[in-house]
PDB file of N, CA and C in Angstrom:
ATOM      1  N   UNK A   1       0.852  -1.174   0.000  1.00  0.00           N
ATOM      2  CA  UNK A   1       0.000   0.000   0.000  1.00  0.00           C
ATOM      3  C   UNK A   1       0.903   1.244   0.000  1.00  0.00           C
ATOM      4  N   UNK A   2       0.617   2.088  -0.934  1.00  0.00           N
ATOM      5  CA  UNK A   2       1.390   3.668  -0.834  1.00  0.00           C
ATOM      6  C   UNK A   2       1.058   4.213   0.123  1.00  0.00           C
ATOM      7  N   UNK A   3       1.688   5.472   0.715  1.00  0.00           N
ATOM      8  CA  UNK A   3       1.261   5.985   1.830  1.00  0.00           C
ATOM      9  C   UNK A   3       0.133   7.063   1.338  1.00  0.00           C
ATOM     10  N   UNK A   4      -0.220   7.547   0.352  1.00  0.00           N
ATOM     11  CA  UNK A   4      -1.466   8.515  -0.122  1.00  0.00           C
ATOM     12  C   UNK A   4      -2.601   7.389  -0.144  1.00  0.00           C
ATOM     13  N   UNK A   5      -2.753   6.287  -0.103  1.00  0.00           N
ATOM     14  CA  UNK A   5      -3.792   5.209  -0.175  1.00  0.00           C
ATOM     15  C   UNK A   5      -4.346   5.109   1.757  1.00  0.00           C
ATOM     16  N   UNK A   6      -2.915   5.397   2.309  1.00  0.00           N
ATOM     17  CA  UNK A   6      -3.345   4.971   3.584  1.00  0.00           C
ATOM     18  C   UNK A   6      -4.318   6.521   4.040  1.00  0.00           C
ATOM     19  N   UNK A   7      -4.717   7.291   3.930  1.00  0.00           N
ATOM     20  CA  UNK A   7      -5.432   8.394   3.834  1.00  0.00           C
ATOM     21  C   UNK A   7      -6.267   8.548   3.203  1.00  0.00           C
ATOM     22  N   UNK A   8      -7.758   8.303   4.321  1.00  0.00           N
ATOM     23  CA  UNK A   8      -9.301   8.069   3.529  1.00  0.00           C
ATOM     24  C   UNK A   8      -9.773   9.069   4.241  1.00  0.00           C
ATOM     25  N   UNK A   9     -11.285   8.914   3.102  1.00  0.00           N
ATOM     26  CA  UNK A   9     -12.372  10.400   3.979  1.00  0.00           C
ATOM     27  C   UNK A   9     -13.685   9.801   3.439  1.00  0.00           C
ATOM     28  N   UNK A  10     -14.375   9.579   4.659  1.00  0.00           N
ATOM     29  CA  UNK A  10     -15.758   8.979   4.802  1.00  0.00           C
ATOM     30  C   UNK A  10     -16.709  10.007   5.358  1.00  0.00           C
ATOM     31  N   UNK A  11     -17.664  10.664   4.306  1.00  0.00           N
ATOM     32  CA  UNK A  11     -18.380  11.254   5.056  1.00  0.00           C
ATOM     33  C   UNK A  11     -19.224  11.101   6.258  1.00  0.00           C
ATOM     34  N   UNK A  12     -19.195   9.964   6.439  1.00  0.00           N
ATOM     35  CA  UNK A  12     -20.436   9.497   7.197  1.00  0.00           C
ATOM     36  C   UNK A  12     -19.162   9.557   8.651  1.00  0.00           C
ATOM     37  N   UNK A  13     -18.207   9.360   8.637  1.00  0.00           N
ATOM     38  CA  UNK A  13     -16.990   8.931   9.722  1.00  0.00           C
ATOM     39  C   UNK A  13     -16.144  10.302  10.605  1.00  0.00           C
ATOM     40  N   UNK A  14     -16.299  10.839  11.718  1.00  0.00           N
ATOM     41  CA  UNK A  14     -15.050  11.840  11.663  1.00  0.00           C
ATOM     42  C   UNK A  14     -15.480  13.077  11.111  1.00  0.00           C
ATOM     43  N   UNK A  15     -16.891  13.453  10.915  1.00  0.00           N
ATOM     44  CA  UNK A  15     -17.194  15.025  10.031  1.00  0.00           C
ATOM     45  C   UNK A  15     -16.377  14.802   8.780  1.00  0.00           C
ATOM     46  N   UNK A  16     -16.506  13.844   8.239  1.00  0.00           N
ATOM     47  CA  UNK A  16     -15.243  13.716   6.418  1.00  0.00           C
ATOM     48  C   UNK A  16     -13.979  13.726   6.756  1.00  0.00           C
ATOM     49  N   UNK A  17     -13.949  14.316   8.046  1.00  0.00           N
ATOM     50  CA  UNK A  17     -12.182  14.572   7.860  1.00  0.00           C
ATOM     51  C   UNK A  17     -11.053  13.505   7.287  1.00  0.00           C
ATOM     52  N   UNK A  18     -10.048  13.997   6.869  1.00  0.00           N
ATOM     53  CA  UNK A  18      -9.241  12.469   6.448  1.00  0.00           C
ATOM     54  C   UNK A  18      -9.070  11.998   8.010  1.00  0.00           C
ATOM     55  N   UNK A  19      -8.678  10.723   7.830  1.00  0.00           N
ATOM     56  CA  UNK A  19      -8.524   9.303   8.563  1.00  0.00           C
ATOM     57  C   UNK A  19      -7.521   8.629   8.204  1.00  0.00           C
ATOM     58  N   UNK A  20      -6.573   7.735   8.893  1.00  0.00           N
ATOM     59  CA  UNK A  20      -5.877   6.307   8.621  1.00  0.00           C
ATOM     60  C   UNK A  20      -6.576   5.554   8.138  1.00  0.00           C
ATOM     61  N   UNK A  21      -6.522   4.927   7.375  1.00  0.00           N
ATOM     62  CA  UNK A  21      -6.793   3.802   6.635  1.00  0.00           C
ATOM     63  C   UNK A  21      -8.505   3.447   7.329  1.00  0.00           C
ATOM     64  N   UNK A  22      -9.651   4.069   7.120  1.00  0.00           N
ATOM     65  CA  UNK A  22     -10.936   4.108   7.561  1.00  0.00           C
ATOM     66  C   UNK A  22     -10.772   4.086   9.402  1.00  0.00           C
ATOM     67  N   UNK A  23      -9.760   3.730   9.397  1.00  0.00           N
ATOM     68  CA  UNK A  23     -10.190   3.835  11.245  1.00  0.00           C
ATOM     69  C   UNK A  23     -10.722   5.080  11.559  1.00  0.00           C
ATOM     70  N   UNK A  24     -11.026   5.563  12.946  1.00  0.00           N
ATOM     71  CA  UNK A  24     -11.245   6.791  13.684  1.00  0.00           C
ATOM     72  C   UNK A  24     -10.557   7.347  14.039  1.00  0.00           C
ATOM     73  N   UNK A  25      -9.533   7.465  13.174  1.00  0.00           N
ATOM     74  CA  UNK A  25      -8.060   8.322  13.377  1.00  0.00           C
ATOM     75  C   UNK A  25      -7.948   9.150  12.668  1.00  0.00           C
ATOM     76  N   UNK A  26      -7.566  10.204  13.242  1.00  0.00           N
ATOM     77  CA  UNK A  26      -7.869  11.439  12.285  1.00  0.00           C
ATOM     78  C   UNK A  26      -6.655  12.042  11.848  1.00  0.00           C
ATOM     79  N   UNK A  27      -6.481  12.505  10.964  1.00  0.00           N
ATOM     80  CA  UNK A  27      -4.788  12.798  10.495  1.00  0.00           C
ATOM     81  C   UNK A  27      -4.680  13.887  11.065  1.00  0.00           C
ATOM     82  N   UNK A  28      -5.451  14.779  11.360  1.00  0.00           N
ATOM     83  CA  UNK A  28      -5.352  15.853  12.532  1.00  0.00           C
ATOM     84  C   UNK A  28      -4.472  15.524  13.755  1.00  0.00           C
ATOM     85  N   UNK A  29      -5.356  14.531  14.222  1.00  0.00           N
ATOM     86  CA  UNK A  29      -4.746  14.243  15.583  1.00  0.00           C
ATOM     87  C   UNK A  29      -2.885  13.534  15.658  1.00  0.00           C
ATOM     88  N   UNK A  30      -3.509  12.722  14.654  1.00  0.00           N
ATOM     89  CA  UNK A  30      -1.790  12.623  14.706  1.00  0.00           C
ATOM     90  C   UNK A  30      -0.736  13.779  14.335  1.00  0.00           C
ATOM     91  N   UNK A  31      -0.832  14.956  13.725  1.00  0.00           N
ATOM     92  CA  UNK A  31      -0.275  15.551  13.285  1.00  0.00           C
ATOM     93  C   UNK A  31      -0.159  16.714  14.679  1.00  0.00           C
ATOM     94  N   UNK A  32      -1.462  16.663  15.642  1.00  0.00           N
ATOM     95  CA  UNK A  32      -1.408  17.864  16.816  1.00  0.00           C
ATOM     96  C   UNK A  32      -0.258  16.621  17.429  1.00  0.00           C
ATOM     97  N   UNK A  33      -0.560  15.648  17.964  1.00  0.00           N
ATOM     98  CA  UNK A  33       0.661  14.855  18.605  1.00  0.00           C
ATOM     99  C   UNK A  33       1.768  14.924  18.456  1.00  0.00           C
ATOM    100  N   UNK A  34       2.167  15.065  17.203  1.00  0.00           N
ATOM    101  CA  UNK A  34       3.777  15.146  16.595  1.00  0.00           C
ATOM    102  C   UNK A  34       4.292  16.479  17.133  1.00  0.00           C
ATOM    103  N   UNK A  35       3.278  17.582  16.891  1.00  0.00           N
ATOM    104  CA  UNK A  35       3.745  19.150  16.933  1.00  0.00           C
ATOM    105  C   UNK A  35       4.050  18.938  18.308  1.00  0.00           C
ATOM    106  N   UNK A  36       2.804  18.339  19.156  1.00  0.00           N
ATOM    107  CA  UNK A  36       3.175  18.447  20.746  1.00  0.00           C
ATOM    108  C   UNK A  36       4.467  17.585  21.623  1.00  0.00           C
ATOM    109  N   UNK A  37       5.253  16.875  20.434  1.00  0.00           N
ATOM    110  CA  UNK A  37       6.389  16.579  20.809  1.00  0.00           C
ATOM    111  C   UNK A  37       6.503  14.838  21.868  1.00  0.00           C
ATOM    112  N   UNK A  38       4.891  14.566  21.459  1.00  0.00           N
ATOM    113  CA  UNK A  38       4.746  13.000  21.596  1.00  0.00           C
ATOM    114  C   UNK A  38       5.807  12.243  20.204  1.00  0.00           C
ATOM    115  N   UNK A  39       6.344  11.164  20.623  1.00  0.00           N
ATOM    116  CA  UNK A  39       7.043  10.318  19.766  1.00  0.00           C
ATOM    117  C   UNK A  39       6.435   9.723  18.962  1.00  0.00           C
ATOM    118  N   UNK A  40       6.997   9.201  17.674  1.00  0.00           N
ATOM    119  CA  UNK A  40       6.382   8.249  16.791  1.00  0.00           C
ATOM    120  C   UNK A  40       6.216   6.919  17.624  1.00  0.00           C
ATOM    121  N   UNK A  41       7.089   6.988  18.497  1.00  0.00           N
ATOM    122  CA  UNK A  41       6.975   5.323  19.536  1.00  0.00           C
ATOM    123  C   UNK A  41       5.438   5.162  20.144  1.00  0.00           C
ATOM    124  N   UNK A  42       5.785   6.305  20.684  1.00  0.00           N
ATOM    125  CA  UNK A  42       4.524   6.401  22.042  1.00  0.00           C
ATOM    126  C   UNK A  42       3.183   6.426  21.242  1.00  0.00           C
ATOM    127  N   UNK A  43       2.986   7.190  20.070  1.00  0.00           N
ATOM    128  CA  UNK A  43       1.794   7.301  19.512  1.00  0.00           C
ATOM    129  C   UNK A  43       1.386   5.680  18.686  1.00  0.00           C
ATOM    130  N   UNK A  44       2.407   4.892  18.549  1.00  0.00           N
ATOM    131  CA  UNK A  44       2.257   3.749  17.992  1.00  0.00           C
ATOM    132  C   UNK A  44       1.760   2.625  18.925  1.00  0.00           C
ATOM    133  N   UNK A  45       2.615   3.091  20.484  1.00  0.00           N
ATOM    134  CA  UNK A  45       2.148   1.955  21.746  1.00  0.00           C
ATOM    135  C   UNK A  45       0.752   2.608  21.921  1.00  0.00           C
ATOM    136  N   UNK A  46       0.196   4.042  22.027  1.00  0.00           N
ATOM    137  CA  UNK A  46      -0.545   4.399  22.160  1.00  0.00           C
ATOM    138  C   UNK A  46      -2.495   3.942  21.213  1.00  0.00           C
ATOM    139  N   UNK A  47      -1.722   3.624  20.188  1.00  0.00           N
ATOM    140  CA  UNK A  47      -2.587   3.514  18.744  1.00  0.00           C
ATOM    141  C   UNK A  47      -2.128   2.039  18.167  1.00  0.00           C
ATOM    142  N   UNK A  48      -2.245   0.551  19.148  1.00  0.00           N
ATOM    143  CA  UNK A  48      -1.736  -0.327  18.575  1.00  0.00           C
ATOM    144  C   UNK A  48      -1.997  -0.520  16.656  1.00  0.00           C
ATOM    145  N   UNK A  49      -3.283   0.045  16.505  1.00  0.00           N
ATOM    146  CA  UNK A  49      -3.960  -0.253  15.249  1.00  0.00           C
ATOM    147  C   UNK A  49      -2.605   0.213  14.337  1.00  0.00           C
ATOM    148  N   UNK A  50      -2.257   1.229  14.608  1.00  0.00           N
ATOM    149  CA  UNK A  50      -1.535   1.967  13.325  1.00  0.00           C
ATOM    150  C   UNK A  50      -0.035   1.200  13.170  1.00  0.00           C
ATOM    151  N   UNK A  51       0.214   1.778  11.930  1.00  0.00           N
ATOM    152  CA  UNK A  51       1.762   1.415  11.646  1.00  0.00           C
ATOM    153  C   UNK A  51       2.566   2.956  11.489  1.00  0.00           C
ATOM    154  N   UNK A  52       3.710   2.802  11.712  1.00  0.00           N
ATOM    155  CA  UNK A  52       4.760   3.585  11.201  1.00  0.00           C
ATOM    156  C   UNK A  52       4.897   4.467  10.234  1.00  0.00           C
ATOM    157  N   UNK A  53       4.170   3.385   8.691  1.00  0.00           N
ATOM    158  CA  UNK A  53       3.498   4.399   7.471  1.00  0.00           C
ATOM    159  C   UNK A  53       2.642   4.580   7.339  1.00  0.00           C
ATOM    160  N   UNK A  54       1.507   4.772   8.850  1.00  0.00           N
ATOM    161  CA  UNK A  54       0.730   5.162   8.740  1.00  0.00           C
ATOM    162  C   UNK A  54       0.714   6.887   8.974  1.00  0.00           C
ATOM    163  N   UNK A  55       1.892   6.981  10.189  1.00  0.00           N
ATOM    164  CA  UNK A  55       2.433   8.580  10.592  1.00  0.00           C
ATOM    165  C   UNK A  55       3.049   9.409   9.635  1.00  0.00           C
ATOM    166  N   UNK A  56       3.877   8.136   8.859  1.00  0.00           N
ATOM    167  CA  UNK A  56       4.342   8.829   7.441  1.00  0.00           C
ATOM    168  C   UNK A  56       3.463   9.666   6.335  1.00  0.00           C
ATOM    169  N   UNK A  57       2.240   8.910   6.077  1.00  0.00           N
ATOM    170  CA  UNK A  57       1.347   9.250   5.394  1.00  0.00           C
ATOM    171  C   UNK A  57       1.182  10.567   5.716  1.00  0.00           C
ATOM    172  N   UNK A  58       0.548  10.703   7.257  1.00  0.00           N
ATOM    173  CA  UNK A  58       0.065  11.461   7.806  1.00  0.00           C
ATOM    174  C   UNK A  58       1.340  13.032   7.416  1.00  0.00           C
ATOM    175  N   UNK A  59       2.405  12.534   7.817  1.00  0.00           N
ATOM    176  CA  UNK A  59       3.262  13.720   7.544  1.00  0.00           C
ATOM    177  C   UNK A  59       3.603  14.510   5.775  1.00  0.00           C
ATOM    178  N   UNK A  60       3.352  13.202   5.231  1.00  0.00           N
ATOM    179  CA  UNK A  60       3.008  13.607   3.573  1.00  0.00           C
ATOM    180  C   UNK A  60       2.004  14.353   2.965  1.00  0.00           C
ATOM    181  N   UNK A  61       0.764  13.839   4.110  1.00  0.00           N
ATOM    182  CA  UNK A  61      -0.501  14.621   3.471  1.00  0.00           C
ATOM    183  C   UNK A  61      -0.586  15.697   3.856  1.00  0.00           C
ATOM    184  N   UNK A  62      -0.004  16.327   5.321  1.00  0.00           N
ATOM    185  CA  UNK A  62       0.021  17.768   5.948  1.00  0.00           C
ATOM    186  C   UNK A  62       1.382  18.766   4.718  1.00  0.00           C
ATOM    187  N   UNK A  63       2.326  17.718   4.669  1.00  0.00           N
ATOM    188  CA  UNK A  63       3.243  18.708   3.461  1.00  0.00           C
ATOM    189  C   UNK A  63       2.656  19.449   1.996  1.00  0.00           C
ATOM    190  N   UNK A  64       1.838  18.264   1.396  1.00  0.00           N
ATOM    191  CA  UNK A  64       1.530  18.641   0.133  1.00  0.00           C
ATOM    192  C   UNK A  64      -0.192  19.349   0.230  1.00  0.00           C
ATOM    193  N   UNK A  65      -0.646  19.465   1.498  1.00  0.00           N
ATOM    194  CA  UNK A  65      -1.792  20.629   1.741  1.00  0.00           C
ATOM    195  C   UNK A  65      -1.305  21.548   1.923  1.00  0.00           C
ATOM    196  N   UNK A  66       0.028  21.915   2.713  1.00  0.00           N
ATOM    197  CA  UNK A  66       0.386  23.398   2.899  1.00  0.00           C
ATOM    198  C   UNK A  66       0.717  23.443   1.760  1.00  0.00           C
ATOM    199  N   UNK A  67       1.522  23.249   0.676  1.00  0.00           N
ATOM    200  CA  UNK A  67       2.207  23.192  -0.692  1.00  0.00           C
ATOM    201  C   UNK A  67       1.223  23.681  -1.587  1.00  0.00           C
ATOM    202  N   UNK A  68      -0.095  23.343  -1.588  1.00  0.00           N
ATOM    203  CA  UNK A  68      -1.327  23.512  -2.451  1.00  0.00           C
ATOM    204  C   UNK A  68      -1.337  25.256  -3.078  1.00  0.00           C
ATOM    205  N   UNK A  69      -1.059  25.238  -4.402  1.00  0.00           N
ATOM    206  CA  UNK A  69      -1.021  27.098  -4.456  1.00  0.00           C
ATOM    207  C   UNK A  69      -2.754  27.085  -4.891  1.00  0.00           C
ATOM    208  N   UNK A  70      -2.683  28.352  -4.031  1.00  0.00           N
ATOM    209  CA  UNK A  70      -3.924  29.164  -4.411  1.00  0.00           C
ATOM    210  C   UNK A  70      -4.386  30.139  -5.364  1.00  0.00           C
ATOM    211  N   UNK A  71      -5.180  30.436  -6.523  1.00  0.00           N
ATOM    212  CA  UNK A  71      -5.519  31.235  -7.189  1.00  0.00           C
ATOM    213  C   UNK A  71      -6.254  32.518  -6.747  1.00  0.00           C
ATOM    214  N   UNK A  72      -5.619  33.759  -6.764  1.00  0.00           N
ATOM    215  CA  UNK A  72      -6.527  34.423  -6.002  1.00  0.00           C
ATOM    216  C   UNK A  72      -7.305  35.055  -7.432  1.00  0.00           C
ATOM    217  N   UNK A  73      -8.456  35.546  -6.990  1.00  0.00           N
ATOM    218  CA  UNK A  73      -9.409  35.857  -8.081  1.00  0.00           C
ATOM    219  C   UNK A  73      -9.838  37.691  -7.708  1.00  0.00           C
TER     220      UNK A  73
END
């Protein structure tokens, strides 16, 4: 699995927000965790479900949203 595959959005799940791989994990949250200086360890003992590229993902999809250029009109 690529890591842009591991990043879903279910409307019905989470207000749409993206997610890990359909779980109730929100790429938000992993991404406030990281900033707050929790480990990739701890969030993994914390979140048995997830993997490693699952945080990866998570850090790919926050890069190429800030990256996104805007058209101003």
């Amino acid at each position: 699995m690529n890591l842009e595959a591991r990043i879903t959005y279910n409307p019905l799940q989470c207000g749409g927000k993206p997610c890990v791989r359909n779980m109730r994990i929100r790429v938000s949250d992993i991404l406030q965790m990281l900033g707050e200086g929790v480990s990739t360890e701890e969030i993994l003992q914390d979140f048995p479900d997830l993997e490693l590229q699952d945080i990866q993902a998570c850090l790919l999809y926050a890069a190429r949203r800030v990256n996104l250029e805007r058209l101003a009109a």
